[in-house]
C-alpha atoms as a PDB file:
ATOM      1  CA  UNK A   1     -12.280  30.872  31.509  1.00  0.00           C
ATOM      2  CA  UNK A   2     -11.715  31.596  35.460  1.00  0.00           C
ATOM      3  CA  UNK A   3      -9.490  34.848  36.814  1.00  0.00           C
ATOM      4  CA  UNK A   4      -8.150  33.813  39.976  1.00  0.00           C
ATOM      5  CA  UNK A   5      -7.159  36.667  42.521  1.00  0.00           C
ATOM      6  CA  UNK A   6      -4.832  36.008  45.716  1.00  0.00           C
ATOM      7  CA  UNK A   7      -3.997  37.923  48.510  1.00  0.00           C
ATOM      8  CA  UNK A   8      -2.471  37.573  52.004  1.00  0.00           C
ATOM      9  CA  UNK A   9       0.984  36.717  51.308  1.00  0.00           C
ATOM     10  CA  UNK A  10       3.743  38.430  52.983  1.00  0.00           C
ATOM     11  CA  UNK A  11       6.724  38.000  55.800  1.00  0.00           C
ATOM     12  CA  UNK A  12       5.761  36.316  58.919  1.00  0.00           C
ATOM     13  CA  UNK A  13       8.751  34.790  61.461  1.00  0.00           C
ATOM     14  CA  UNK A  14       8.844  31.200  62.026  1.00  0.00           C
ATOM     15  CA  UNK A  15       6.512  30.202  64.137  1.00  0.00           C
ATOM     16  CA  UNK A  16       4.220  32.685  62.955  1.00  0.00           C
ATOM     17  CA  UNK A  17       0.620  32.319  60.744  1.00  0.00           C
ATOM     18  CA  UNK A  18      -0.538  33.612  57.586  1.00  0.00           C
ATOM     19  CA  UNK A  19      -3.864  33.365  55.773  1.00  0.00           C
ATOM     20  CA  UNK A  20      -4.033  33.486  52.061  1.00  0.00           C
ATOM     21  CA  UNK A  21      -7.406  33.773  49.830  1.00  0.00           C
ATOM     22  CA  UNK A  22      -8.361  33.442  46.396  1.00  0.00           C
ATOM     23  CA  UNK A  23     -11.138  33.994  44.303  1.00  0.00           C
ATOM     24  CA  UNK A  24     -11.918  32.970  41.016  1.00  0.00           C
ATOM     25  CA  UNK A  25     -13.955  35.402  39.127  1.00  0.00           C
ATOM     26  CA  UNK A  26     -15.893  34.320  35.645  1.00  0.00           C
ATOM     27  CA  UNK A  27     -16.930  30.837  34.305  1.00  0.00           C
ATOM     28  CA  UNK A  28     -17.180  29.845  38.367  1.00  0.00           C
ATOM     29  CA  UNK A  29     -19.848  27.202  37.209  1.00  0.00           C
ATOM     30  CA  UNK A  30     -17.254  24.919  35.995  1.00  0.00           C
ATOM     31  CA  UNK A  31     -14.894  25.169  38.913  1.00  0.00           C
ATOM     32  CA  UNK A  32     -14.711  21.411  40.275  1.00  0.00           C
ATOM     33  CA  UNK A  33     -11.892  22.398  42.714  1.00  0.00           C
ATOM     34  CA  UNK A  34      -9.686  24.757  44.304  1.00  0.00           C
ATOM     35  CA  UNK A  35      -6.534  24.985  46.081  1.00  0.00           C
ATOM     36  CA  UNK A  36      -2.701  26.132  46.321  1.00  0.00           C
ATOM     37  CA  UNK A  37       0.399  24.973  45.129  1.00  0.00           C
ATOM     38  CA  UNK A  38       3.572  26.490  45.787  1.00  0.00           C
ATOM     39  CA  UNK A  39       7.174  26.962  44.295  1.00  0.00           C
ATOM     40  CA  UNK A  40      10.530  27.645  46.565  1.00  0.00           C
ATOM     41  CA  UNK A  41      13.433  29.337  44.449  1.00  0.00           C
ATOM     42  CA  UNK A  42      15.174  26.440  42.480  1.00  0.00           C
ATOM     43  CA  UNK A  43      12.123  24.001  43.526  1.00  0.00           C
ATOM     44  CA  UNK A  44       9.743  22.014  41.478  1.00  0.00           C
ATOM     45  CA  UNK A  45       5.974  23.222  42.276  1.00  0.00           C
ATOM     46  CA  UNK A  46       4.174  20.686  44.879  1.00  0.00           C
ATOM     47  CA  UNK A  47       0.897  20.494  46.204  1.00  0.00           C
ATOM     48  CA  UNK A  48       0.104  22.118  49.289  1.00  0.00           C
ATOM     49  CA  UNK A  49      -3.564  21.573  49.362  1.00  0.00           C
ATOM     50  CA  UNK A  50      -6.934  21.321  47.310  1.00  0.00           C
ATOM     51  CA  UNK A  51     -10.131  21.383  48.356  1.00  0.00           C
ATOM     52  CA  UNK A  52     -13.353  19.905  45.981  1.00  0.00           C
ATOM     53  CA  UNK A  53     -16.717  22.262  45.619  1.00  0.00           C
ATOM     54  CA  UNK A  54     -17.689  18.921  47.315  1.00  0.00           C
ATOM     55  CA  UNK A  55     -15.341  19.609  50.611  1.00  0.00           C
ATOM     56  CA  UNK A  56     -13.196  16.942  50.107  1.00  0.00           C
ATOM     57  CA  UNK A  57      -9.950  17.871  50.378  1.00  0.00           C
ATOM     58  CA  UNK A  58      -6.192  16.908  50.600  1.00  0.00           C
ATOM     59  CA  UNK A  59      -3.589  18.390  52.057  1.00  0.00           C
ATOM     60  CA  UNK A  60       0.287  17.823  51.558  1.00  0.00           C
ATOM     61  CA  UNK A  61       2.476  15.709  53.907  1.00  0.00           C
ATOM     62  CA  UNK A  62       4.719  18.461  54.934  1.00  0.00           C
ATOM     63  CA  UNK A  63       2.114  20.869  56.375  1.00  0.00           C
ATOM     64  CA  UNK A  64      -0.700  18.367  57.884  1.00  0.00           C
ATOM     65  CA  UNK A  65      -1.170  19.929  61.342  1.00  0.00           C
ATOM     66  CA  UNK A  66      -0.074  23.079  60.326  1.00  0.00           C
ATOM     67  CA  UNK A  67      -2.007  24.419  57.244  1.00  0.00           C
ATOM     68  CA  UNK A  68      -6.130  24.604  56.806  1.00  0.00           C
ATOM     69  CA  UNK A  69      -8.164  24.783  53.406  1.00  0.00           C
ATOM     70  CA  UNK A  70     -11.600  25.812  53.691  1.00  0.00           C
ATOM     71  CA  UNK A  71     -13.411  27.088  50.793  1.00  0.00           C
ATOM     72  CA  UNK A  72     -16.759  29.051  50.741  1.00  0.00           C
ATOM     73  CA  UNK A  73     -18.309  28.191  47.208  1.00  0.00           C
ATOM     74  CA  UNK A  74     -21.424  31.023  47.564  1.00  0.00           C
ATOM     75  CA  UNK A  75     -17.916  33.568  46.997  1.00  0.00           C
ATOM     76  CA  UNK A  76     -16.306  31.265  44.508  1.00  0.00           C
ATOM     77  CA  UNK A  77     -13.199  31.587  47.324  1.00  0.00           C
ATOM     78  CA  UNK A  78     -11.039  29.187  49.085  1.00  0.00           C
ATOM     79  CA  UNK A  79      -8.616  29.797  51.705  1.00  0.00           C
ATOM     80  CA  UNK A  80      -5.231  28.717  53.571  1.00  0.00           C
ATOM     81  CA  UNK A  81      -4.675  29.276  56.785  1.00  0.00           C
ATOM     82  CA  UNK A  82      -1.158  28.842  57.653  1.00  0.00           C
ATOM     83  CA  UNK A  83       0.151  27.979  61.285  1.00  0.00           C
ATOM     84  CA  UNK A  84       3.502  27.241  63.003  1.00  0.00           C
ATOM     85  CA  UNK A  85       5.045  28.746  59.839  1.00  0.00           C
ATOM     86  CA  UNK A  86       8.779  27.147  59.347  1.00  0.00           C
ATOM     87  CA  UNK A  87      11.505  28.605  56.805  1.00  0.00           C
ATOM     88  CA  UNK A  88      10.892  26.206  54.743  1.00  0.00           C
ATOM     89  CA  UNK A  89       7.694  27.151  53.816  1.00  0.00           C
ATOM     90  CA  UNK A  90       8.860  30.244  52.287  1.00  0.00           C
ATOM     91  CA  UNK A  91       8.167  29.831  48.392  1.00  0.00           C
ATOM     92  CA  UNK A  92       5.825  31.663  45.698  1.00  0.00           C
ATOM     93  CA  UNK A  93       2.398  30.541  46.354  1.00  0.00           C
ATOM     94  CA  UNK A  94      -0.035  29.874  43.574  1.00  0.00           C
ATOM     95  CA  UNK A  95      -3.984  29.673  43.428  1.00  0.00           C
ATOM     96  CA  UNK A  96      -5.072  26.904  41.198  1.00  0.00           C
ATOM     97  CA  UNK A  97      -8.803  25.812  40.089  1.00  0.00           C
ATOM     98  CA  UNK A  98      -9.305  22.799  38.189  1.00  0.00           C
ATOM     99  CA  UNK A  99     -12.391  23.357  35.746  1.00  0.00           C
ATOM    100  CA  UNK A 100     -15.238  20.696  34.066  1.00  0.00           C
ATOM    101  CA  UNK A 101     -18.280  19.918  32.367  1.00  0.00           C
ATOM    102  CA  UNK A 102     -19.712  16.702  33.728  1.00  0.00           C
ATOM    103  CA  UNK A 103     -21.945  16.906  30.375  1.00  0.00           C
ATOM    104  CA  UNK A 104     -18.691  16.724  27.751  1.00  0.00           C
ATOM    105  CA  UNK A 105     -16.540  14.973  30.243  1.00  0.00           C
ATOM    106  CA  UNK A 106     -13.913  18.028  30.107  1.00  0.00           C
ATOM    107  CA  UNK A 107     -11.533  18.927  32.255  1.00  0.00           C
ATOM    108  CA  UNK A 108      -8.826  21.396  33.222  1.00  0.00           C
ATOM    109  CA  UNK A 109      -6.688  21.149  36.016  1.00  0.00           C
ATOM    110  CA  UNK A 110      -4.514  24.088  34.924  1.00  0.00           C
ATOM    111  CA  UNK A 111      -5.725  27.571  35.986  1.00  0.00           C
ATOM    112  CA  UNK A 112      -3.519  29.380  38.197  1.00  0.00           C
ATOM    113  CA  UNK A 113      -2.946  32.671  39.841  1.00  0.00           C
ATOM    114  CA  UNK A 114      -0.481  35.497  39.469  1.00  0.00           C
ATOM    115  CA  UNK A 115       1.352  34.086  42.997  1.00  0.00           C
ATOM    116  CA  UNK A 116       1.786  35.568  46.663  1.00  0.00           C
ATOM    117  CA  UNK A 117       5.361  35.603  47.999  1.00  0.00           C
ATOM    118  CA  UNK A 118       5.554  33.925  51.502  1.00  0.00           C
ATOM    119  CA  UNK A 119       8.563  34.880  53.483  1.00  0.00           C
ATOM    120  CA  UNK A 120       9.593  33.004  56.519  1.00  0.00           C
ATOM    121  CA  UNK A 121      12.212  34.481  58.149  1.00  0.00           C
ATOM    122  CA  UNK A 122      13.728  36.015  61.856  1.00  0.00           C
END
């Protein structure tokens, strides 16, 4: 029911900062929340942050300090900036919106994006 579109990825060297952005395009009514998870080769996905079309948002253990979500709701987009980049931050990184109707009670967690490679390397 939502398309989401990401851009921004790319190679940066460690200690360098990237910003990544996504918009969801279609049933943006029912988005509830956005953010970004990402995936390392061989890794489980994790959590890197989310952000509510409330503002509250969370933000994973291994990049507080480092990493920013901020969303803009009027363009259905949320972004993450990414600071003091470190290699192991390199990993696929994945949009996600989690959808609902407060009127049914439903709710989807599970819409994701194609991916952006990050690449952290000297």
């Amino acid at each position: 029911q939502v398309h989401l579109v990401e851009s921004g990825g790319g190679w940066v060297q460690p200690g360098g900062s990237l910003r990544l952005s996504c918009t969801a395009f279609g049933a943006t009514q029912m988005v509830r929340a956005m953010g970004w998870f990402r995936q390392a080769s061989g890794e489980q996905r994790e959590l890197v942050a989310n952000i509510s079309t409330t503002g509250s948002s969370v933000l994973g253990d291994s990049v507080k300090g480092r990493f920013t979500i901020s969303s803009d709701n009027a363009k259905n987009s949320v972004y993450l900036q990414m600071n003091s980049l470190k290699s192991e931050d390199m990993a696929v990184y994945f949009c996600n919106a989690a959808l609902g109707d407060s009127r049914s009670g439903w709710f989807d967690p599970n819409y994701w994006g194609q991916g952006t490679q990050v690449t952290v390397s000297s």
